[in-house]
C-alpha atoms as a PDB file:
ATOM      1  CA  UNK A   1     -19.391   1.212  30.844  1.00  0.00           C
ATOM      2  CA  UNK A   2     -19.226  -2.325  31.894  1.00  0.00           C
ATOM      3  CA  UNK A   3     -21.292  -3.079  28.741  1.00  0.00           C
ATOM      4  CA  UNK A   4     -19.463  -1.280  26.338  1.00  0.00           C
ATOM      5  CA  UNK A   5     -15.938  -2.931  27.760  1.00  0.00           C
ATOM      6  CA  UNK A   6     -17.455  -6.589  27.115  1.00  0.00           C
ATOM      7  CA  UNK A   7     -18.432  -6.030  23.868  1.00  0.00           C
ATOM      8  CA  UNK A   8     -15.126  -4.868  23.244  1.00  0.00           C
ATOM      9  CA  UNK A   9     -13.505  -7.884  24.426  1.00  0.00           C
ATOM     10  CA  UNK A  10     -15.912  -9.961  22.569  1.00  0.00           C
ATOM     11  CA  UNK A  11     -14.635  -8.305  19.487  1.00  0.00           C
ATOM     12  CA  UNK A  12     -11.470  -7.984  20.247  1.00  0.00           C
ATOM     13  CA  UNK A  13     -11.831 -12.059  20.884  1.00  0.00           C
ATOM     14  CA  UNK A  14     -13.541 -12.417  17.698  1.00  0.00           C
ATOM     15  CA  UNK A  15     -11.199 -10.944  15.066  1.00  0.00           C
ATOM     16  CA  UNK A  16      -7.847 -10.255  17.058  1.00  0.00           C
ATOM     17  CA  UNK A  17      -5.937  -9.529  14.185  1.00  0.00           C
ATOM     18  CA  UNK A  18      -8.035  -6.741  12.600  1.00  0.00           C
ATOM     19  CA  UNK A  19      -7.632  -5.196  16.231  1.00  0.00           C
ATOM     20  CA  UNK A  20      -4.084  -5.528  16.898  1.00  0.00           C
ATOM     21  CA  UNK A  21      -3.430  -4.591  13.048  1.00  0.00           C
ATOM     22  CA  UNK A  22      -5.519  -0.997  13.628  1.00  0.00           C
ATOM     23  CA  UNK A  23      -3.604  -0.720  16.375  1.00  0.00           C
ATOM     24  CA  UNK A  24      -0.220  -1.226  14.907  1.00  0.00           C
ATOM     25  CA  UNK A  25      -0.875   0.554  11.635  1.00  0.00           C
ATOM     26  CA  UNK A  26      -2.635   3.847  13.832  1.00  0.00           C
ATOM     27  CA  UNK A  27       0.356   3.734  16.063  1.00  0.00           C
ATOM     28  CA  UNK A  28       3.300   3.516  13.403  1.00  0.00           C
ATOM     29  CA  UNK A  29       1.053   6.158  10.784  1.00  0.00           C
ATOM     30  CA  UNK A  30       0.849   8.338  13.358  1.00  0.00           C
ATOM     31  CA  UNK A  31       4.124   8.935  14.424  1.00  0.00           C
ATOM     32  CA  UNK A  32       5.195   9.229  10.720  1.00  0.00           C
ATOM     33  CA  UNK A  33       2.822  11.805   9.556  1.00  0.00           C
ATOM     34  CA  UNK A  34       2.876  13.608  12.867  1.00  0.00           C
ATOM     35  CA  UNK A  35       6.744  13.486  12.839  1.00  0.00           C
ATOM     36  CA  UNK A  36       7.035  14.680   9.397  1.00  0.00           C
ATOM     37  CA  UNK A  37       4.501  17.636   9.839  1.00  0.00           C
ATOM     38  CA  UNK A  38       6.447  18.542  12.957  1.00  0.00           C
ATOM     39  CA  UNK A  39       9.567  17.554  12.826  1.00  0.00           C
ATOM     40  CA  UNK A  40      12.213  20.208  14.570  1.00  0.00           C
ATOM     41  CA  UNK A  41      15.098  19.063  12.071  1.00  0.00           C
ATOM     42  CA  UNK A  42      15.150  19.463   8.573  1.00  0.00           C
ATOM     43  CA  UNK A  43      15.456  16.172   7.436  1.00  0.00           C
ATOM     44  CA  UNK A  44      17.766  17.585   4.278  1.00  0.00           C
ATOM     45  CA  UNK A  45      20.168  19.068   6.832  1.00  0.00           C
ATOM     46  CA  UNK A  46      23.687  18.029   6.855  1.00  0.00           C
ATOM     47  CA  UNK A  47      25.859  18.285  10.279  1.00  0.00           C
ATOM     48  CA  UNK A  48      29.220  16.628  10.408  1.00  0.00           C
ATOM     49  CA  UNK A  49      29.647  17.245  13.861  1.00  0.00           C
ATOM     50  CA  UNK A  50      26.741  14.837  14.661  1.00  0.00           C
ATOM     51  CA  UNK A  51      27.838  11.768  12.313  1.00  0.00           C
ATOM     52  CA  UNK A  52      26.279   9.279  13.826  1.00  0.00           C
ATOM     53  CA  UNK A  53      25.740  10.544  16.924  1.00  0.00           C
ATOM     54  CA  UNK A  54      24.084   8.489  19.411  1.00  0.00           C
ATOM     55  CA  UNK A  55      20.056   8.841  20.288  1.00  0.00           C
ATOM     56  CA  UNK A  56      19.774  11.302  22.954  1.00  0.00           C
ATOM     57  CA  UNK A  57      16.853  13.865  23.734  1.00  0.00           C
ATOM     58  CA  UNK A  58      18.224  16.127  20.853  1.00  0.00           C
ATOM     59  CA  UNK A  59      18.331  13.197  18.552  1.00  0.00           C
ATOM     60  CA  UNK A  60      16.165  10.453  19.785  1.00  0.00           C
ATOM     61  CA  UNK A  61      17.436   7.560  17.398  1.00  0.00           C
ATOM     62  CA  UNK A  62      20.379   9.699  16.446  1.00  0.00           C
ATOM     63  CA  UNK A  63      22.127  10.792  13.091  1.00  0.00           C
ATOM     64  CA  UNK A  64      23.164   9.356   9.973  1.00  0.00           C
ATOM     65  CA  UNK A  65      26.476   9.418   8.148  1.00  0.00           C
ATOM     66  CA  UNK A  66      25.878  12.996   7.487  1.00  0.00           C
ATOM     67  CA  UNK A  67      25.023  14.201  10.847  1.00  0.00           C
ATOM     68  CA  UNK A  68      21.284  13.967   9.802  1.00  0.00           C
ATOM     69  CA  UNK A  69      18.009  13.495  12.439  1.00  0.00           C
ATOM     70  CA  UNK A  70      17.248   9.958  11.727  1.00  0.00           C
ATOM     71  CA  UNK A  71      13.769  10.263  12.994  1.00  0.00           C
ATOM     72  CA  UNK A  72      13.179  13.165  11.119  1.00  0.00           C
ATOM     73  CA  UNK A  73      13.813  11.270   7.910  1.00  0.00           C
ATOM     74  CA  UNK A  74      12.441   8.275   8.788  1.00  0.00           C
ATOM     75  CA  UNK A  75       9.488  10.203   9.461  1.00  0.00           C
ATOM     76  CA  UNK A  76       9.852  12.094   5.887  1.00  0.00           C
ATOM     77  CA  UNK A  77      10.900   9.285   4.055  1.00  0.00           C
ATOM     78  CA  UNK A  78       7.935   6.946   5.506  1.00  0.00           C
ATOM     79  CA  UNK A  79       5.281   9.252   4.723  1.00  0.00           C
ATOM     80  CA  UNK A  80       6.888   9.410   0.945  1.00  0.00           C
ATOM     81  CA  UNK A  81       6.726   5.761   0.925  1.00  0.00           C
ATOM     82  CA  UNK A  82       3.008   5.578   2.380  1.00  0.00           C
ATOM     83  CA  UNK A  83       2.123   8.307  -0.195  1.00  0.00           C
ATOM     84  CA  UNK A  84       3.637   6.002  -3.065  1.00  0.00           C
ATOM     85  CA  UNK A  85       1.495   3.257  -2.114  1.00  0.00           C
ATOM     86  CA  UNK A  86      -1.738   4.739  -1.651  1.00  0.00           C
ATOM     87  CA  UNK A  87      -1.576   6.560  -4.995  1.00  0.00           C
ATOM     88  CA  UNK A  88      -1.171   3.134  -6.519  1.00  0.00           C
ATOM     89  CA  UNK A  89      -3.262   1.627  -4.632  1.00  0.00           C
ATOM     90  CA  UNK A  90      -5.588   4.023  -6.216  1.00  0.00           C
ATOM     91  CA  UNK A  91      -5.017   3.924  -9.902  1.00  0.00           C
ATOM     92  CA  UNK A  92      -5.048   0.003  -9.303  1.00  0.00           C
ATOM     93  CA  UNK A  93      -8.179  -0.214  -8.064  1.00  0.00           C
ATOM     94  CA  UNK A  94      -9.707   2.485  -9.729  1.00  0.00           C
ATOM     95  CA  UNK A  95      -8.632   1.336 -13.107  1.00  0.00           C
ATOM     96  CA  UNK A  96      -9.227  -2.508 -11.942  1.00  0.00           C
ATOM     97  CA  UNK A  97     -12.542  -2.188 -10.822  1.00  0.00           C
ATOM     98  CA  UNK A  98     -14.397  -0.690 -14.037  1.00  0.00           C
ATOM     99  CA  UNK A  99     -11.804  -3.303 -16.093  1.00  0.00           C
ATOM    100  CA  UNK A 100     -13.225  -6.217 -13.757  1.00  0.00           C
ATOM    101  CA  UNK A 101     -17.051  -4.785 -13.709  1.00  0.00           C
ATOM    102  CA  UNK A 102     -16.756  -4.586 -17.860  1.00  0.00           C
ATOM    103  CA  UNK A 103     -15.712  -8.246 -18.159  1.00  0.00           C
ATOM    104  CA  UNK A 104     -17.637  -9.870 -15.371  1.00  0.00           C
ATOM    105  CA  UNK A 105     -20.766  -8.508 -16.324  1.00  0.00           C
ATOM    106  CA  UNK A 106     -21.003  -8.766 -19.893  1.00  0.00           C
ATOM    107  CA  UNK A 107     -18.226 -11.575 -20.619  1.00  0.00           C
ATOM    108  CA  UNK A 108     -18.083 -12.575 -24.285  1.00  0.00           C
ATOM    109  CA  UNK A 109     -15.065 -10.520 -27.062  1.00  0.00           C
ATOM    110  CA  UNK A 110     -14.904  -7.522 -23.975  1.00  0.00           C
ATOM    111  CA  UNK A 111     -13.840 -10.650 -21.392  1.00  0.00           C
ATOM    112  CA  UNK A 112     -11.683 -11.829 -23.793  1.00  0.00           C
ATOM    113  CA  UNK A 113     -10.058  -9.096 -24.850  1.00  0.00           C
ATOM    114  CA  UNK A 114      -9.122  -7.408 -21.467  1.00  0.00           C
ATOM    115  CA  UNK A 115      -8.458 -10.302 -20.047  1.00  0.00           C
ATOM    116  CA  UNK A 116      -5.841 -11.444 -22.323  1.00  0.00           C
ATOM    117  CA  UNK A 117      -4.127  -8.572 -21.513  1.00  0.00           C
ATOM    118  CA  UNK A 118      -4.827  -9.419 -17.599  1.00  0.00           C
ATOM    119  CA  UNK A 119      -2.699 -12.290 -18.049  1.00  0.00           C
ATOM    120  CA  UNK A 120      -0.284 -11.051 -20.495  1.00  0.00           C
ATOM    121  CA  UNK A 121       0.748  -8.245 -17.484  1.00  0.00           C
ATOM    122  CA  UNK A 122       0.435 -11.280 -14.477  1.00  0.00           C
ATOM    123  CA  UNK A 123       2.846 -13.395 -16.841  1.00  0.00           C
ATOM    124  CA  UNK A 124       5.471 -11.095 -15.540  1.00  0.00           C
ATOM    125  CA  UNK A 125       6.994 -10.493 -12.003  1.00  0.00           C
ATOM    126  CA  UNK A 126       5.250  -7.452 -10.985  1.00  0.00           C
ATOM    127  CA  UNK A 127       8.436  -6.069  -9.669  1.00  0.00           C
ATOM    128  CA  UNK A 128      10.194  -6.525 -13.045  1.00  0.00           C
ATOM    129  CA  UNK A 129       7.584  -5.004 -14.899  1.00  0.00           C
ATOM    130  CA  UNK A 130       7.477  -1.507 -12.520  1.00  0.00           C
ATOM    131  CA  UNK A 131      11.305  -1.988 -13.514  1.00  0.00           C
ATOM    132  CA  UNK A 132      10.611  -2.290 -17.237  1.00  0.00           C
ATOM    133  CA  UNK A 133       8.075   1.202 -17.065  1.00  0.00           C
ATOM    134  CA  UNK A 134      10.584   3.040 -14.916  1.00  0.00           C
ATOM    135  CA  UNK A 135      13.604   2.193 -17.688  1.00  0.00           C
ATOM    136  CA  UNK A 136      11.444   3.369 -20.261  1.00  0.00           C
ATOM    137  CA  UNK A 137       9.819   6.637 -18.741  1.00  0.00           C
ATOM    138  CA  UNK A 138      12.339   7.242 -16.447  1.00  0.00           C
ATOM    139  CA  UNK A 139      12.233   7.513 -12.297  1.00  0.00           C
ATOM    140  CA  UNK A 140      10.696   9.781 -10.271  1.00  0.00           C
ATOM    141  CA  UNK A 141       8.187  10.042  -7.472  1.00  0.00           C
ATOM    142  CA  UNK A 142       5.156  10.191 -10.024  1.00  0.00           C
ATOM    143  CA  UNK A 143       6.421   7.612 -12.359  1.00  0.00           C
ATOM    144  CA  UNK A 144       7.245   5.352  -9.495  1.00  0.00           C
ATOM    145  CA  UNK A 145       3.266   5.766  -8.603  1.00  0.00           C
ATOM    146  CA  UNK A 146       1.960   5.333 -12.291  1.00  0.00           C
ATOM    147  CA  UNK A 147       4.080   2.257 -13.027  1.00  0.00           C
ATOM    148  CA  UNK A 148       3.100   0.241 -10.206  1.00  0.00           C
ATOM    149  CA  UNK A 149      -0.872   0.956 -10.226  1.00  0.00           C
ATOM    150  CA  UNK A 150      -0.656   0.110 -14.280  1.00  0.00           C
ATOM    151  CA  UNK A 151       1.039  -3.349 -12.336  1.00  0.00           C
ATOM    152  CA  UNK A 152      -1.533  -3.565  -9.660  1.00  0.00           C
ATOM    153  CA  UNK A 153      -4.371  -3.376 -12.037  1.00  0.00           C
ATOM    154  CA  UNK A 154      -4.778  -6.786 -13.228  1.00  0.00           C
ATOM    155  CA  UNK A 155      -5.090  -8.148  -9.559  1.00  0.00           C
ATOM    156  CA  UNK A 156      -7.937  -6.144  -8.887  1.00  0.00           C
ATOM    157  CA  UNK A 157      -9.679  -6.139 -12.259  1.00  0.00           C
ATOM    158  CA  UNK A 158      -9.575 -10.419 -11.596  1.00  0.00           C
ATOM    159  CA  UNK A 159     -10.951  -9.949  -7.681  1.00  0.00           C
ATOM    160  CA  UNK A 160     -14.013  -7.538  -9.467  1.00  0.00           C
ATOM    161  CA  UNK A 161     -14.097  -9.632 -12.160  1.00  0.00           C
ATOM    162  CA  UNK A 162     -14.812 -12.823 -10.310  1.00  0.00           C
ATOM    163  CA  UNK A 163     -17.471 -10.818  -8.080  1.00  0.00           C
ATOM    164  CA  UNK A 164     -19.138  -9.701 -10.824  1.00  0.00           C
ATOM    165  CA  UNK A 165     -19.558 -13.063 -12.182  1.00  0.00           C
ATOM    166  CA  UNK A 166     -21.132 -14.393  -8.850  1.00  0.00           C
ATOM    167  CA  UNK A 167     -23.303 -11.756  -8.348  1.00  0.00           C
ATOM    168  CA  UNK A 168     -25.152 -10.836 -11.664  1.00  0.00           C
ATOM    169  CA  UNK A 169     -27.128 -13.828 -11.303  1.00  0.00           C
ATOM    170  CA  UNK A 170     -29.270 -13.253  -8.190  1.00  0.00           C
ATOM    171  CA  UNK A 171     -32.076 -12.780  -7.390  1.00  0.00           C
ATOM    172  CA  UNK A 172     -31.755  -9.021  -6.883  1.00  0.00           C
ATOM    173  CA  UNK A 173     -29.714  -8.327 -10.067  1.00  0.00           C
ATOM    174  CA  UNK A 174     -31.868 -10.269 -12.052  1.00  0.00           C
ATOM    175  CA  UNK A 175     -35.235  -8.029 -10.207  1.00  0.00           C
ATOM    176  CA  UNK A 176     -33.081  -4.874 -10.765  1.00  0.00           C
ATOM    177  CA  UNK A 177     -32.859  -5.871 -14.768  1.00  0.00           C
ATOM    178  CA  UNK A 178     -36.929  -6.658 -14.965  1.00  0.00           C
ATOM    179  CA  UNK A 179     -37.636  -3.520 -13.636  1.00  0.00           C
ATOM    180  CA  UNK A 180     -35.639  -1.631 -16.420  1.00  0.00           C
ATOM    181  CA  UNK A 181     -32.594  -0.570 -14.510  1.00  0.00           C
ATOM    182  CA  UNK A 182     -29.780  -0.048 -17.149  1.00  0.00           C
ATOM    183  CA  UNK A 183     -26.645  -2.006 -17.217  1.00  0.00           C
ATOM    184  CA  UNK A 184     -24.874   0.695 -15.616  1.00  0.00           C
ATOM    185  CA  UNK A 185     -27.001   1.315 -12.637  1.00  0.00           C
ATOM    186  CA  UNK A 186     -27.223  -2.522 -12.041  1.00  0.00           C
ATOM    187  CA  UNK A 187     -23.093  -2.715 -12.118  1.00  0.00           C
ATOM    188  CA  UNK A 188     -22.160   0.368 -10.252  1.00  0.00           C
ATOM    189  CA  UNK A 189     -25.417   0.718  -7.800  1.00  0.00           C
ATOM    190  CA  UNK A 190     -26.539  -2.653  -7.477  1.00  0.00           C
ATOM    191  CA  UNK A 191     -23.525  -5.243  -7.645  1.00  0.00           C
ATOM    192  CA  UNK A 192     -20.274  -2.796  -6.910  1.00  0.00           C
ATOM    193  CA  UNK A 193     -21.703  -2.400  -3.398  1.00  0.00           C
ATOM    194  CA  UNK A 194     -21.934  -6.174  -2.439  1.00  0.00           C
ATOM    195  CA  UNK A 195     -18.174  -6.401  -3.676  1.00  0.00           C
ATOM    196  CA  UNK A 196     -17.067  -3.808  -1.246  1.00  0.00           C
ATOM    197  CA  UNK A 197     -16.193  -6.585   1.305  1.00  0.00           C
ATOM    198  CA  UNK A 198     -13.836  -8.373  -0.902  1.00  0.00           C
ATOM    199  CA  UNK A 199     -11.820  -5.533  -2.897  1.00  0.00           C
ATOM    200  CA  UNK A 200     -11.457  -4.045   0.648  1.00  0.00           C
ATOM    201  CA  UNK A 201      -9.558  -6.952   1.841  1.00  0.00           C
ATOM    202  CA  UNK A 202      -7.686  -6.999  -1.165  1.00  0.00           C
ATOM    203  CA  UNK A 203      -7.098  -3.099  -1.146  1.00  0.00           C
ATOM    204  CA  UNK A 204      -5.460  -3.241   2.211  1.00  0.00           C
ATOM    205  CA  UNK A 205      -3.582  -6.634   0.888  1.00  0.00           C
ATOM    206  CA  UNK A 206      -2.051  -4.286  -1.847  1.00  0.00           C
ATOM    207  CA  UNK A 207      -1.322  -1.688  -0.284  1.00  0.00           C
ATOM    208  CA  UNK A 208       0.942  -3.682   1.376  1.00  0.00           C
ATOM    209  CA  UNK A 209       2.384  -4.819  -1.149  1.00  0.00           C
ATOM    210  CA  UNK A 210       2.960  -1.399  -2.716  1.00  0.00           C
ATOM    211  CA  UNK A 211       4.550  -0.626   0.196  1.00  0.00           C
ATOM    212  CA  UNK A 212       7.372  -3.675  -0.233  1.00  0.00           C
ATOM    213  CA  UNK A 213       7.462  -2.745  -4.053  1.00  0.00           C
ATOM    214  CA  UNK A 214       8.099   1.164  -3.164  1.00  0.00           C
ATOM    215  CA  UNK A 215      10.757   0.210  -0.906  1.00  0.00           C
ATOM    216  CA  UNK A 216      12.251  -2.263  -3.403  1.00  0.00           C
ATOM    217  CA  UNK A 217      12.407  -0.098  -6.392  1.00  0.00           C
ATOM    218  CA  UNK A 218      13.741   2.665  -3.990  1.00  0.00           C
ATOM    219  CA  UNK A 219      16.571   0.089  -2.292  1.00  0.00           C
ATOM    220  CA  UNK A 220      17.866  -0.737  -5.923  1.00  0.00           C
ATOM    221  CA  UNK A 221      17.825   3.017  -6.577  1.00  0.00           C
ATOM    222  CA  UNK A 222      15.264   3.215  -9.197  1.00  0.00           C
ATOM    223  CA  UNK A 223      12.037   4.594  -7.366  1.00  0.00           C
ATOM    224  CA  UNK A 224      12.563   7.614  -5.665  1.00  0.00           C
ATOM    225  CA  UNK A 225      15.565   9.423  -6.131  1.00  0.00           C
ATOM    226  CA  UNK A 226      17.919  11.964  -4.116  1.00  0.00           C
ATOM    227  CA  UNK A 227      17.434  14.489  -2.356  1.00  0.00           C
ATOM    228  CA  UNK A 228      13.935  13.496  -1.741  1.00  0.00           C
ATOM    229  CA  UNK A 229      14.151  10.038   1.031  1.00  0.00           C
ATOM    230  CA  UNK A 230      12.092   7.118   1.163  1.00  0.00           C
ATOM    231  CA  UNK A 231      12.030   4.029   3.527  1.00  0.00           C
ATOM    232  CA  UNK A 232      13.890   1.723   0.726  1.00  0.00           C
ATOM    233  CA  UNK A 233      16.199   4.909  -0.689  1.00  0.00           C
ATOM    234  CA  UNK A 234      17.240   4.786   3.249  1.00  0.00           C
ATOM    235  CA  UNK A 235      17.585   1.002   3.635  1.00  0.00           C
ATOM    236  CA  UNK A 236      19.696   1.492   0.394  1.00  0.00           C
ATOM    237  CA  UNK A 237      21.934   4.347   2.564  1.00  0.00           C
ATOM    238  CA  UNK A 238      21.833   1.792   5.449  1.00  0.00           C
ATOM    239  CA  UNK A 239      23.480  -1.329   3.969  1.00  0.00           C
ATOM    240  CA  UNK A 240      27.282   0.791   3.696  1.00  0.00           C
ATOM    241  CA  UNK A 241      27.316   1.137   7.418  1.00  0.00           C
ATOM    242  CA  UNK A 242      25.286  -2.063   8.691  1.00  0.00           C
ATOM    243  CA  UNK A 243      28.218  -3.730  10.849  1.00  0.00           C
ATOM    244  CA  UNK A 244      29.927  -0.207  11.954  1.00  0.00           C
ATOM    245  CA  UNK A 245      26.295   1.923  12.689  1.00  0.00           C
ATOM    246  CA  UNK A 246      23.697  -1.328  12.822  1.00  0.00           C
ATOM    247  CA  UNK A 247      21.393   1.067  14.594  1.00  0.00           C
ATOM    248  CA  UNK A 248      20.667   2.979  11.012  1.00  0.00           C
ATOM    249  CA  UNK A 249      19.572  -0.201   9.069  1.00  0.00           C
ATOM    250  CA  UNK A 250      17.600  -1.396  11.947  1.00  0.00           C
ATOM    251  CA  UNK A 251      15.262   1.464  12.428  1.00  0.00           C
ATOM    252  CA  UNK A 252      14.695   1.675   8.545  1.00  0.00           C
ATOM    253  CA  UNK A 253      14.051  -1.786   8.707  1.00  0.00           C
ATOM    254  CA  UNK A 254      11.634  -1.907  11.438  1.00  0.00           C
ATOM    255  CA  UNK A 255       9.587   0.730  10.203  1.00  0.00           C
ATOM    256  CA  UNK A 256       8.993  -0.848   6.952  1.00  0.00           C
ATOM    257  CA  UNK A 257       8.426  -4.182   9.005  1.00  0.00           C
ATOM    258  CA  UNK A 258       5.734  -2.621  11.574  1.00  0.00           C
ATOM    259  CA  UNK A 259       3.691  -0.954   8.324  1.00  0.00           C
ATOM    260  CA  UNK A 260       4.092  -4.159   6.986  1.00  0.00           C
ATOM    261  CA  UNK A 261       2.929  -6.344   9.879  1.00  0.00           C
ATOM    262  CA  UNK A 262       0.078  -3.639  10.808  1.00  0.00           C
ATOM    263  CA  UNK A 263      -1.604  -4.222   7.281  1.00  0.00           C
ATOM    264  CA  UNK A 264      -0.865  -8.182   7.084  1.00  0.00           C
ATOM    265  CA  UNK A 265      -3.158  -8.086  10.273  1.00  0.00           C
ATOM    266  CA  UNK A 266      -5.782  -5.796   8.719  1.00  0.00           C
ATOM    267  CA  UNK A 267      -6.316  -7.906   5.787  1.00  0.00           C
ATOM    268  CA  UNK A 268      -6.384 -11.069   7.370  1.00  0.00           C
ATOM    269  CA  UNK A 269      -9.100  -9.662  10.291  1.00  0.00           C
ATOM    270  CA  UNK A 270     -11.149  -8.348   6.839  1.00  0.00           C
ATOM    271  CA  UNK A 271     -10.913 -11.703   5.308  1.00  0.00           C
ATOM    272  CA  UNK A 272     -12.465 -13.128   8.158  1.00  0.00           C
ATOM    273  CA  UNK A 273     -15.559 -10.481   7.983  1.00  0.00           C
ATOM    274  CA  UNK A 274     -15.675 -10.995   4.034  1.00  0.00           C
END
């Protein structure tokens, strides 16, 4: 026992912020997901006797300006929000990574080509962009999703990219190549592994950022719409009452904050192990 409890603390020592981060992030998922599988209130339900009623044990942060459970939206509307981001998070680094293998490893026209268009998509605020795909294909959960991994791709295709540059001429790529392995096999079995590290960092970094963009999009009314709640469609809610009912925008705001921070730490503990 003793044993186990000092290497703890020698890891914990070592890389504090990946620790704390977990701890945050399992803390502040946990009670989201678990609140919105379980949640006693429906978080839809209207009840104007308890407009803004004060927490209690009924109501433990209270009601809205409809008499709804805050914590039962807040746990709704986060796990909408963490759903948003991990579904880009996917189709960016998905849809990055065999963009970034393609280019780093053979270079020449393919580099060129896809990585004009790299930079033609960074040129723009990613934020603007999302905005640009959402005014042209409309808003929605799904489109909110699409449009922002199509503007997380180019980040992640660059972070492969410049992996795949470093590692396809070592020693154990250029073994893999003399034995007769076939391009594929030596990107996806060989290199993609040693570039785990690094895109994991990164994924974690952008996930965190898709949470901010989710919660952007949603706060100017663009991402995900009525009657389905986010963390930003809430903050949005929030602003109309923030001197009379401060209480609303502050627990919106400090959920989105603690998600935030948790991840921050993550990716700066994985940067250190990279």
């Amino acid at each position: 026992m003793k044993d186990r409890m000092g290497k703890l603390i020698y890891l914990f020592g070592k890389n504090p912020e990946l620790y704390i981060g977990i701890l945050i992030s399992t803390i502040i998922i946990g009670i989201i997901l678990i609140g919105a599988l379980i949640s006693p209130y429906d978080p839809d339900a209207m009840d104007a006797a308890n407009k803004f009623a004060d927490p209690s044990w009924k109501h433990p942060l209270g009601c809205d300006n409809f008499g709804r459970d805050l914590f039962s939206r807040l746990a709704v509307g986060g796990a909408t929000t963490l759903f948003v981001a991990f579904g880009t998070v996917i189709i960016g680094v998905v849809a990055g990574t065999v963009i970034g293998a393609l280019t780093g490893y053979y270079g020449g026209a393919v580099d060129e080509v896809l990585m004009r268009f790299n930079d033609a998509v960074l040129a723009f605020p990613s934020i603007l962009l999302a905005l640009v795909f959402i005014s042209v294909f409309g808003s929605g959960t799904w489109k909110v999703i699409v449009s922002l991994g199509i503007v997380f791709v180019p980040s992640f295709a660059r972070i492969v990219r410049s992996e795949f540059m470093r590692c396809k001429g070592l020693d154990y790529v250029r073994s893999a190549r003399l034995m007769g392995a076939k391009d594929a096999r030596i990107m996806f079995v060989h290199i993609l592994p040693n570039t785990i590290p690094v895109v994991l960092s990164s994924t974690v970094i952008g996930f965190n950022n898709a949470v901010l963009a989710e919660a952007s999009m949603s706060f100017l009314g663009i991402g995900v719409q009525p009657p389905q709640s986010s963390l930003g469609r809430m903050l949005s809610d929030a602003q109309a009452f923030l001197f009379s009912e401060p209480s609303y925008a502050i627990c919106t705001g400090l959920t989105i904050a603690l998600i935030v921070l948790g991840f921050s730490l993550i990716g700066d503990g994985l940067k250190k192990n990279a």
